[in-house]
PDB file of N, CA and C in Angstrom:
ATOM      1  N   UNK A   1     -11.274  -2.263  -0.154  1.00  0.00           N
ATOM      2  CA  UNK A   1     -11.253  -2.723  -1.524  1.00  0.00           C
ATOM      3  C   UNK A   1     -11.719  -1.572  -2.421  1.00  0.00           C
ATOM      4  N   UNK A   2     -11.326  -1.378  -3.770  1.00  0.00           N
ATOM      5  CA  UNK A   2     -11.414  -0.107  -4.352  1.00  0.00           C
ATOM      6  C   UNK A   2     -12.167  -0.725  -5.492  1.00  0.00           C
ATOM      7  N   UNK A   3     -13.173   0.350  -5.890  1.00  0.00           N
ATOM      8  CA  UNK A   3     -13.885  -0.162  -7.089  1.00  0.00           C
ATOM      9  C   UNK A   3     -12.946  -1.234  -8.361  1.00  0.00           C
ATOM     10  N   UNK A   4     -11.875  -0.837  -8.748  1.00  0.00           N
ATOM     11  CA  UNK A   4     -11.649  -1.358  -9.859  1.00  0.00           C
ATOM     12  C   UNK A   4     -11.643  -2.809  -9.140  1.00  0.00           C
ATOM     13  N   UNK A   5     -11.274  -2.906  -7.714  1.00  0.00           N
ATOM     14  CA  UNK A   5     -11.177  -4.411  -7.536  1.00  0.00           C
ATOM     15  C   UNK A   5     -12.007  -5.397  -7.611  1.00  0.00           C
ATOM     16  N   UNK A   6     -13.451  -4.692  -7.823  1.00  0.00           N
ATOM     17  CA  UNK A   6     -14.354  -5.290  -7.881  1.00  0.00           C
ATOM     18  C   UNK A   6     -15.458  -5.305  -8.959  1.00  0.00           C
ATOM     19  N   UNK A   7     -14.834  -4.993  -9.771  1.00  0.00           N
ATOM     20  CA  UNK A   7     -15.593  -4.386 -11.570  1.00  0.00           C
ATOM     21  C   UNK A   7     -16.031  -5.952 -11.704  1.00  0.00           C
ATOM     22  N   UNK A   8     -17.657  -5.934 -12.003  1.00  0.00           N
ATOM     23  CA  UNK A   8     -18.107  -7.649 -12.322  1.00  0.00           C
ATOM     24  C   UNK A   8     -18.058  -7.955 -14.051  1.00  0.00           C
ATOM     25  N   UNK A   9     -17.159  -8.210 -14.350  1.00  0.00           N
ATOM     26  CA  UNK A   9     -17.033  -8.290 -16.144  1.00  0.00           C
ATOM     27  C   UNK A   9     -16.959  -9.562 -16.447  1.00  0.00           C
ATOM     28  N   UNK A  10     -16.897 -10.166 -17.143  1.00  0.00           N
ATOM     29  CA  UNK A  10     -16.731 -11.447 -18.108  1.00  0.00           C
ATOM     30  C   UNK A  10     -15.004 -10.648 -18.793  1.00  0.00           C
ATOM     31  N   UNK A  11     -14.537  -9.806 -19.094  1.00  0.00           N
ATOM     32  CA  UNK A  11     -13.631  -9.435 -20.088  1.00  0.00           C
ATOM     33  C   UNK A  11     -13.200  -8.611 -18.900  1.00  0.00           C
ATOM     34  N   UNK A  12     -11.672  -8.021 -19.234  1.00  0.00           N
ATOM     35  CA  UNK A  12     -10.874  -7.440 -18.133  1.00  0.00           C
ATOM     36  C   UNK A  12     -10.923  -6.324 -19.581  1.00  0.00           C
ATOM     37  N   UNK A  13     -11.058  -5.002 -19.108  1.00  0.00           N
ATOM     38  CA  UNK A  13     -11.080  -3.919 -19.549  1.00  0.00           C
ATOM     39  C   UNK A  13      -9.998  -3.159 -18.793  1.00  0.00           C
ATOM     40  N   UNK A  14      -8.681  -3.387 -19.320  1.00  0.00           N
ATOM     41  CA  UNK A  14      -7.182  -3.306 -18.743  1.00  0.00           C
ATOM     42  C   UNK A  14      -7.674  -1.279 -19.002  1.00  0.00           C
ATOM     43  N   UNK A  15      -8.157  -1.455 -20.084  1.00  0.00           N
ATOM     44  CA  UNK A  15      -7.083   0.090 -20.742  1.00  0.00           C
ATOM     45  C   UNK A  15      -8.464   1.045 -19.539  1.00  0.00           C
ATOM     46  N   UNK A  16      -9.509   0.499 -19.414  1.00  0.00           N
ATOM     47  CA  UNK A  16     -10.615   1.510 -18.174  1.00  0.00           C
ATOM     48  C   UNK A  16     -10.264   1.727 -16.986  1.00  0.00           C
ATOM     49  N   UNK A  17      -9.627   0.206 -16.676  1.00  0.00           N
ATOM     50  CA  UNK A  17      -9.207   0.204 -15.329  1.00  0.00           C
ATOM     51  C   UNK A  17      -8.258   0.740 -14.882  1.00  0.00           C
ATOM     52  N   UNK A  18      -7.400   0.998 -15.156  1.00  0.00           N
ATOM     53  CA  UNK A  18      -5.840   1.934 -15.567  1.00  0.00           C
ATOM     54  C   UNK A  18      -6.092   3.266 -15.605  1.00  0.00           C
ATOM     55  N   UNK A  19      -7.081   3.620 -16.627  1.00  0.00           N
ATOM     56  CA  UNK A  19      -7.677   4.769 -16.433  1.00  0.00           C
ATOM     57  C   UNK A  19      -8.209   5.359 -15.127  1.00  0.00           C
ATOM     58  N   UNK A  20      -9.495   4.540 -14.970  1.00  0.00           N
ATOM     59  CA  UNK A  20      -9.684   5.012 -13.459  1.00  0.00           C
ATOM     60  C   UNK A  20      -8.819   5.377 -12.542  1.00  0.00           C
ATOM     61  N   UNK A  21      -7.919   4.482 -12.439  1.00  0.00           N
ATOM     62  CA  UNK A  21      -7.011   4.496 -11.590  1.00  0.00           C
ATOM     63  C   UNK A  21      -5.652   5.598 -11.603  1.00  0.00           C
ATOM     64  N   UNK A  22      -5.120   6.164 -12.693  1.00  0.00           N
ATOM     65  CA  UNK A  22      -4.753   7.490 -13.021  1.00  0.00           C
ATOM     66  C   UNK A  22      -5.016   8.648 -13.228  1.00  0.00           C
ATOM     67  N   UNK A  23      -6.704   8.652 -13.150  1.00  0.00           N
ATOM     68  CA  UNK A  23      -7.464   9.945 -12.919  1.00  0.00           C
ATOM     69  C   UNK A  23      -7.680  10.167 -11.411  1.00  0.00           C
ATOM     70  N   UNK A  24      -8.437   9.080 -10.737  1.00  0.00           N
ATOM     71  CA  UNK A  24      -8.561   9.703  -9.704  1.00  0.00           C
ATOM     72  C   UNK A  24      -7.410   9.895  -8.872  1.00  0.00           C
ATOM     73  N   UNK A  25      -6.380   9.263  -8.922  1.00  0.00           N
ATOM     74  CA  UNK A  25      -5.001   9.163  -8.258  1.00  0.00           C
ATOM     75  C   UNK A  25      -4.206  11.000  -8.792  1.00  0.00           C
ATOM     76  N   UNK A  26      -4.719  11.137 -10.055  1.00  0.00           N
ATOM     77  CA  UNK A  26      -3.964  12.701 -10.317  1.00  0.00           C
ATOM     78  C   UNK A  26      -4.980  13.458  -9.591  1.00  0.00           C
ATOM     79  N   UNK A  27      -5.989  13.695  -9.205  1.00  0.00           N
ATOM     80  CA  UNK A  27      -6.682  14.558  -8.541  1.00  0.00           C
ATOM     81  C   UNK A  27      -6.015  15.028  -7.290  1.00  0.00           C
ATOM     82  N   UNK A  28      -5.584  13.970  -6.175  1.00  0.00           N
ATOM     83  CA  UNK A  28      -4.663  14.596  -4.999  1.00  0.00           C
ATOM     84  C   UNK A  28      -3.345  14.942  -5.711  1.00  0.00           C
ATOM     85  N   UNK A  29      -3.229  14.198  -6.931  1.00  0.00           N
ATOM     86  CA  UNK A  29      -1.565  14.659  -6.914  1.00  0.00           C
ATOM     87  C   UNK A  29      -1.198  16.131  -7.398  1.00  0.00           C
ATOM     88  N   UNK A  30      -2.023  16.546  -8.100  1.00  0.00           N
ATOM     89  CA  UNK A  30      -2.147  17.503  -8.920  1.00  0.00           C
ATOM     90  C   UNK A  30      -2.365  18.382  -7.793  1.00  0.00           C
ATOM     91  N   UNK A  31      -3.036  18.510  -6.749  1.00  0.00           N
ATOM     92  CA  UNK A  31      -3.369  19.312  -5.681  1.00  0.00           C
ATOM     93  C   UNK A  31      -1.915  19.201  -5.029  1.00  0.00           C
ATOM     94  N   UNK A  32      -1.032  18.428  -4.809  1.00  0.00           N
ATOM     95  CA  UNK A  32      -0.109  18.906  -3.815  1.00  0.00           C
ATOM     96  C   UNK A  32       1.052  19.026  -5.042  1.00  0.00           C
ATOM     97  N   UNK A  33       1.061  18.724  -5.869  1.00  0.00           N
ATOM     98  CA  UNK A  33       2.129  19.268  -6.767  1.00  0.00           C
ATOM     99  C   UNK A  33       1.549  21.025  -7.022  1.00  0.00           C
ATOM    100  N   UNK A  34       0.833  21.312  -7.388  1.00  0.00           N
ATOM    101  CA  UNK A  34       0.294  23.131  -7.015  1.00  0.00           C
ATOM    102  C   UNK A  34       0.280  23.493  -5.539  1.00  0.00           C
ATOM    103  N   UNK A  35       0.644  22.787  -4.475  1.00  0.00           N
ATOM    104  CA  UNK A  35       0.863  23.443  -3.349  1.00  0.00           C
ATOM    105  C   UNK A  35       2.306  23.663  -3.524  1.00  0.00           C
ATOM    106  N   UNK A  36       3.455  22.835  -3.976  1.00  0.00           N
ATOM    107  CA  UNK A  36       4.450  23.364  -3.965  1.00  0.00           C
ATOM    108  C   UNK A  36       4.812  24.030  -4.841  1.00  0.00           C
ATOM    109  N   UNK A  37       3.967  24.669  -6.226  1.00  0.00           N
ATOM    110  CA  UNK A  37       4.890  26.152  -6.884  1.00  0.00           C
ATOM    111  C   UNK A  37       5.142  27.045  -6.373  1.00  0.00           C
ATOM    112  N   UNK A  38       5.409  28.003  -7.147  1.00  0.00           N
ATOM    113  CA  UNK A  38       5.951  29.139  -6.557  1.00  0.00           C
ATOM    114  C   UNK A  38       5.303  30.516  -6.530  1.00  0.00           C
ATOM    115  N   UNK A  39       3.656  30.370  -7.614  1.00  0.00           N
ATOM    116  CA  UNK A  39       2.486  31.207  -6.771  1.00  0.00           C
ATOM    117  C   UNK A  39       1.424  30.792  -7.112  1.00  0.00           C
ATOM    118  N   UNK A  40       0.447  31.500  -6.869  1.00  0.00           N
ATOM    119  CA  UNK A  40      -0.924  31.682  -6.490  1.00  0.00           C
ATOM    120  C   UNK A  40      -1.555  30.924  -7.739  1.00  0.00           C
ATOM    121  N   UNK A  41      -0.759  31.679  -9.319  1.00  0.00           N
ATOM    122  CA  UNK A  41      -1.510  31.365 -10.586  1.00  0.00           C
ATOM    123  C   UNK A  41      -1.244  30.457 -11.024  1.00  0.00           C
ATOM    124  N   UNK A  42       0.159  29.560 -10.855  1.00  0.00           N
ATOM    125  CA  UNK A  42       0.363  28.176 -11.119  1.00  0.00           C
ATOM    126  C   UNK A  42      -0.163  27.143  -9.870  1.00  0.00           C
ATOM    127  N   UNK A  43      -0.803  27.586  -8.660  1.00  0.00           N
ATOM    128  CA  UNK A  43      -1.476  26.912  -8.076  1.00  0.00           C
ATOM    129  C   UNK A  43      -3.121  26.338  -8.176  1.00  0.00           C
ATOM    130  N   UNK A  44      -3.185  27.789  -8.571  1.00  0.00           N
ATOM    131  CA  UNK A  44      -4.670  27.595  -9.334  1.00  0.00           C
ATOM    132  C   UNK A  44      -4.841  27.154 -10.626  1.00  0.00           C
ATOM    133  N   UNK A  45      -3.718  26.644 -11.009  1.00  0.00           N
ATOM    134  CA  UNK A  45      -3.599  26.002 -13.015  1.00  0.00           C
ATOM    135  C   UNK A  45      -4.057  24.417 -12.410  1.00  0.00           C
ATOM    136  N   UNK A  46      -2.918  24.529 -11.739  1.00  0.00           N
ATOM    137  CA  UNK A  46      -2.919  22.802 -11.002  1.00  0.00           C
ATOM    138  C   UNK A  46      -4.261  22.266 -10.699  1.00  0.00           C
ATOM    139  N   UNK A  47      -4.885  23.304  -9.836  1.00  0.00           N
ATOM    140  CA  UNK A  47      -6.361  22.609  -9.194  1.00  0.00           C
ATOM    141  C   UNK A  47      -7.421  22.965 -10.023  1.00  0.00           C
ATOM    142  N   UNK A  48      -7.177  23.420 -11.618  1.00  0.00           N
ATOM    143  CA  UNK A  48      -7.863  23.423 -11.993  1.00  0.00           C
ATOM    144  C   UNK A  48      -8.015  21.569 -13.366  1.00  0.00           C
ATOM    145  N   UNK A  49      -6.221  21.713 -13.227  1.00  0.00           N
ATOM    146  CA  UNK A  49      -5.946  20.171 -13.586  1.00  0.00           C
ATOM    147  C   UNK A  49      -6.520  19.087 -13.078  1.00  0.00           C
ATOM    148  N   UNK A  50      -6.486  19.447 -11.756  1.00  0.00           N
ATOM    149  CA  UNK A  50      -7.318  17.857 -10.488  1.00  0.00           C
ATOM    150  C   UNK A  50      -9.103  18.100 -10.739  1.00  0.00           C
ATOM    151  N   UNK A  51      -9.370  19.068 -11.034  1.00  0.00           N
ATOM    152  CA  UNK A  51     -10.642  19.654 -11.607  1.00  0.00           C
ATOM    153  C   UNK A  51     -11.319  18.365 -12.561  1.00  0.00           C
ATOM    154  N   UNK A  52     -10.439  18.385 -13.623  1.00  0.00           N
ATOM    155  CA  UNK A  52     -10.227  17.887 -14.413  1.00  0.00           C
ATOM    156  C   UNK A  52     -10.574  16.287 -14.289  1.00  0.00           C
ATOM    157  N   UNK A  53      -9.806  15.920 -13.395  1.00  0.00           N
ATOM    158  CA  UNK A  53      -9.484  14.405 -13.574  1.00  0.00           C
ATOM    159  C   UNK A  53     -10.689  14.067 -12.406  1.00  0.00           C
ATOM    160  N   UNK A  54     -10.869  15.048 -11.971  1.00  0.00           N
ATOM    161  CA  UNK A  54     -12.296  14.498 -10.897  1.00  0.00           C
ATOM    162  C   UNK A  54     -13.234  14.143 -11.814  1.00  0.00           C
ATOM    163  N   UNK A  55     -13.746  15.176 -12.875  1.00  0.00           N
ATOM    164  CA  UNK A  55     -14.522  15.196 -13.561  1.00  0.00           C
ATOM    165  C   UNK A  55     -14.165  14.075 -14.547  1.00  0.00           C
ATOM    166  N   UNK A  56     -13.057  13.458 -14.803  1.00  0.00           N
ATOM    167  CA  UNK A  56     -12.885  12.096 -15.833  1.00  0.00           C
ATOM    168  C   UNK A  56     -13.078  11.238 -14.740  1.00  0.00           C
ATOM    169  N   UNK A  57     -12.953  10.733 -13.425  1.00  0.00           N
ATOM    170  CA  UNK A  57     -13.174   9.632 -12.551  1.00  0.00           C
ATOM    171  C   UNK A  57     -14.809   9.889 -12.212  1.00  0.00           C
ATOM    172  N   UNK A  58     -15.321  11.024 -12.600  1.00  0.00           N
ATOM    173  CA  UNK A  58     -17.082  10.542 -12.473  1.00  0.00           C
ATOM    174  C   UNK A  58     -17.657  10.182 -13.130  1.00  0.00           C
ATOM    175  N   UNK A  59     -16.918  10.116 -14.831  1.00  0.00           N
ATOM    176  CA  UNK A  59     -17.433  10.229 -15.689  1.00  0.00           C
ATOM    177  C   UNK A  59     -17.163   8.453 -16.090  1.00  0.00           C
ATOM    178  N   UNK A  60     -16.338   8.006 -15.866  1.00  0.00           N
ATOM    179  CA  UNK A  60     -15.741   6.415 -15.963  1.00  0.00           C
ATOM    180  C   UNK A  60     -16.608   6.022 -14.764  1.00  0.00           C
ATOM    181  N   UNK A  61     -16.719   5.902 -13.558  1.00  0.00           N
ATOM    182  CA  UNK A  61     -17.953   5.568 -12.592  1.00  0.00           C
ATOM    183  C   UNK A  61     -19.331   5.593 -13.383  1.00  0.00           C
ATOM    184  N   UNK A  62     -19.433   6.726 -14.240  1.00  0.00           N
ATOM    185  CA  UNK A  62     -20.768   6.582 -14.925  1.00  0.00           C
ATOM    186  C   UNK A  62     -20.960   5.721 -15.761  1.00  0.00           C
ATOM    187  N   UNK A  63     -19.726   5.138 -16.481  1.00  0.00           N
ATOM    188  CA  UNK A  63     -19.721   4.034 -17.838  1.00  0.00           C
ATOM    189  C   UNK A  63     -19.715   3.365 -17.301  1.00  0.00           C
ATOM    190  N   UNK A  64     -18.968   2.442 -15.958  1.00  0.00           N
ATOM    191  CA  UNK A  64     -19.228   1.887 -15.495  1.00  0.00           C
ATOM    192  C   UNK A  64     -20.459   1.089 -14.929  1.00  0.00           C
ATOM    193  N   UNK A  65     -21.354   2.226 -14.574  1.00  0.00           N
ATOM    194  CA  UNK A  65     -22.737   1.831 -13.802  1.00  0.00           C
ATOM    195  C   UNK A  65     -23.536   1.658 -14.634  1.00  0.00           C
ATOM    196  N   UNK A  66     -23.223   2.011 -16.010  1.00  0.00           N
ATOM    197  CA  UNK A  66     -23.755   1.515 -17.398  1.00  0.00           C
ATOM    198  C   UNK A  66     -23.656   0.644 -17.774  1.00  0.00           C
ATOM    199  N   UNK A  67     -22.583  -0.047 -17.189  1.00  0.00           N
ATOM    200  CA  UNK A  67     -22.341  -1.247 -17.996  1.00  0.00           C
ATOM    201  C   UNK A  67     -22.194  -2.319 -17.328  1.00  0.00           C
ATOM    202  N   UNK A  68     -23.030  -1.753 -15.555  1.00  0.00           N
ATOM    203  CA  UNK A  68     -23.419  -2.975 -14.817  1.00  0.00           C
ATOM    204  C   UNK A  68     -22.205  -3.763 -14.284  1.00  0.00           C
ATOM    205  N   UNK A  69     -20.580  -2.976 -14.182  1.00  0.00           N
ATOM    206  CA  UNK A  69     -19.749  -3.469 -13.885  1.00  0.00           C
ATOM    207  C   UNK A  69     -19.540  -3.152 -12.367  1.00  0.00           C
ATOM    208  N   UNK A  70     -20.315  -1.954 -11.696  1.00  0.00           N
ATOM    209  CA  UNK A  70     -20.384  -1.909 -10.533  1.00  0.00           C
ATOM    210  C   UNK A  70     -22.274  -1.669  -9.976  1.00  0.00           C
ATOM    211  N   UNK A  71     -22.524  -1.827  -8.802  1.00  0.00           N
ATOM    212  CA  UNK A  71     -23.787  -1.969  -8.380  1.00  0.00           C
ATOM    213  C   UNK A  71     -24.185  -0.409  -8.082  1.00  0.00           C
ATOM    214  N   UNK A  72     -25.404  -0.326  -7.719  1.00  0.00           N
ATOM    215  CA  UNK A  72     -25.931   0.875  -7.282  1.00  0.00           C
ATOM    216  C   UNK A  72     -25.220   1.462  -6.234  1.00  0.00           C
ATOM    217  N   UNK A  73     -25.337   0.463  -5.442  1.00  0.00           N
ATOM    218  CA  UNK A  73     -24.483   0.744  -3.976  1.00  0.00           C
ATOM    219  C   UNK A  73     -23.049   1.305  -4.121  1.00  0.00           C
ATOM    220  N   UNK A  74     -22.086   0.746  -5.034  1.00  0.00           N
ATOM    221  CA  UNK A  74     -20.633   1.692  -5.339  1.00  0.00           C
ATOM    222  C   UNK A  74     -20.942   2.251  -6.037  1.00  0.00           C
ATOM    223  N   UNK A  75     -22.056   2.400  -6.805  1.00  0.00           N
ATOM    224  CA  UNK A  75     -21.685   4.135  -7.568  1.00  0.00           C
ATOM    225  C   UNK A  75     -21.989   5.535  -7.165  1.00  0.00           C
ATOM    226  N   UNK A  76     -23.217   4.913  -5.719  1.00  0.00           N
ATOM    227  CA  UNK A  76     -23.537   6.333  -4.947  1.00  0.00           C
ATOM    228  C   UNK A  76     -22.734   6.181  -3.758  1.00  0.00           C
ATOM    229  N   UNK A  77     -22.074   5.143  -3.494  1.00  0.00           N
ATOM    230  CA  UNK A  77     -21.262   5.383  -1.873  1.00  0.00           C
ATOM    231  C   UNK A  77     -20.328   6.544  -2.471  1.00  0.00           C
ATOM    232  N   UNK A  78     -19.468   6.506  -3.748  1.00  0.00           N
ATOM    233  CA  UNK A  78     -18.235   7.128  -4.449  1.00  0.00           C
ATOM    234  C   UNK A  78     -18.942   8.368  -5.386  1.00  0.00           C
ATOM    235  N   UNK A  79     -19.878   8.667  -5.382  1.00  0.00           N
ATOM    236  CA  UNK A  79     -20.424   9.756  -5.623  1.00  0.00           C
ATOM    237  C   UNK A  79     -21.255  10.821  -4.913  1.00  0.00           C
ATOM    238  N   UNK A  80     -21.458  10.391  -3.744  1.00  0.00           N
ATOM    239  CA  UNK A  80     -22.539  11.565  -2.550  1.00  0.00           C
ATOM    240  C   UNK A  80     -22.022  12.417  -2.638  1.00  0.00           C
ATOM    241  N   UNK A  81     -20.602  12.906  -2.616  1.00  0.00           N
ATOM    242  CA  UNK A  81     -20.948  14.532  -2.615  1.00  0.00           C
ATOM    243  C   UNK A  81     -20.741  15.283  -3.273  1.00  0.00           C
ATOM    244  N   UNK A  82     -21.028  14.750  -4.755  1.00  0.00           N
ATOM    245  CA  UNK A  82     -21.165  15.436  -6.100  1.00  0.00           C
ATOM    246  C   UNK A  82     -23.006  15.654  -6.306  1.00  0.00           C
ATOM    247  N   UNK A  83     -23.757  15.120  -5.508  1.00  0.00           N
ATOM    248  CA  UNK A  83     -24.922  15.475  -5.912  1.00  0.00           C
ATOM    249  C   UNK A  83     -25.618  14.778  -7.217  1.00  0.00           C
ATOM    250  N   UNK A  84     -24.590  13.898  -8.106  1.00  0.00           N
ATOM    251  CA  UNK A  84     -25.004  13.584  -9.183  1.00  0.00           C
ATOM    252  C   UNK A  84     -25.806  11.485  -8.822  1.00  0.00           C
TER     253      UNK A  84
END
């Protein structure tokens, strides 16, 4: 079961959940769409794109745990090895 499936709200927060779910989902994609260019510097554009969307899916986990829509327990199982 994936966090959004289990967000505890009173209100469905369509446009967060969607979100989540297109950030962290571009993080691998973005990594294998830069495995297939055609060099080194548009590979490293790409993973600096998934960079990116890692850093927007920790950052929505964080509003989240703010807003008591997920527990302690999913916000550090989905965060250990960021250290944060």
């Amino acid at each position: 079961m994936t966090v959004v499936e289990t967000i505890d709200t009173d209100r469905k927060h369509y446009r967060l959940l969607e979100q989540i779910e297109a950030c962290s989902t571009s993080v691998s994609m973005n990594i294998a769409e830069g495995k297939g260019s055609w060099s080194l510097k548009e590979y490293k554009q790409f993973l600096f794109y998934s960079r990116g969307s890692l850093y927007e899916t920790l950052t929505l986990m964080k509003i989240f745990k703010m807003r008591n829509w997920i527990d302690d327990d999913q916000y550090k199982s989905k965060n250990e090895s960021t250290g944060d």
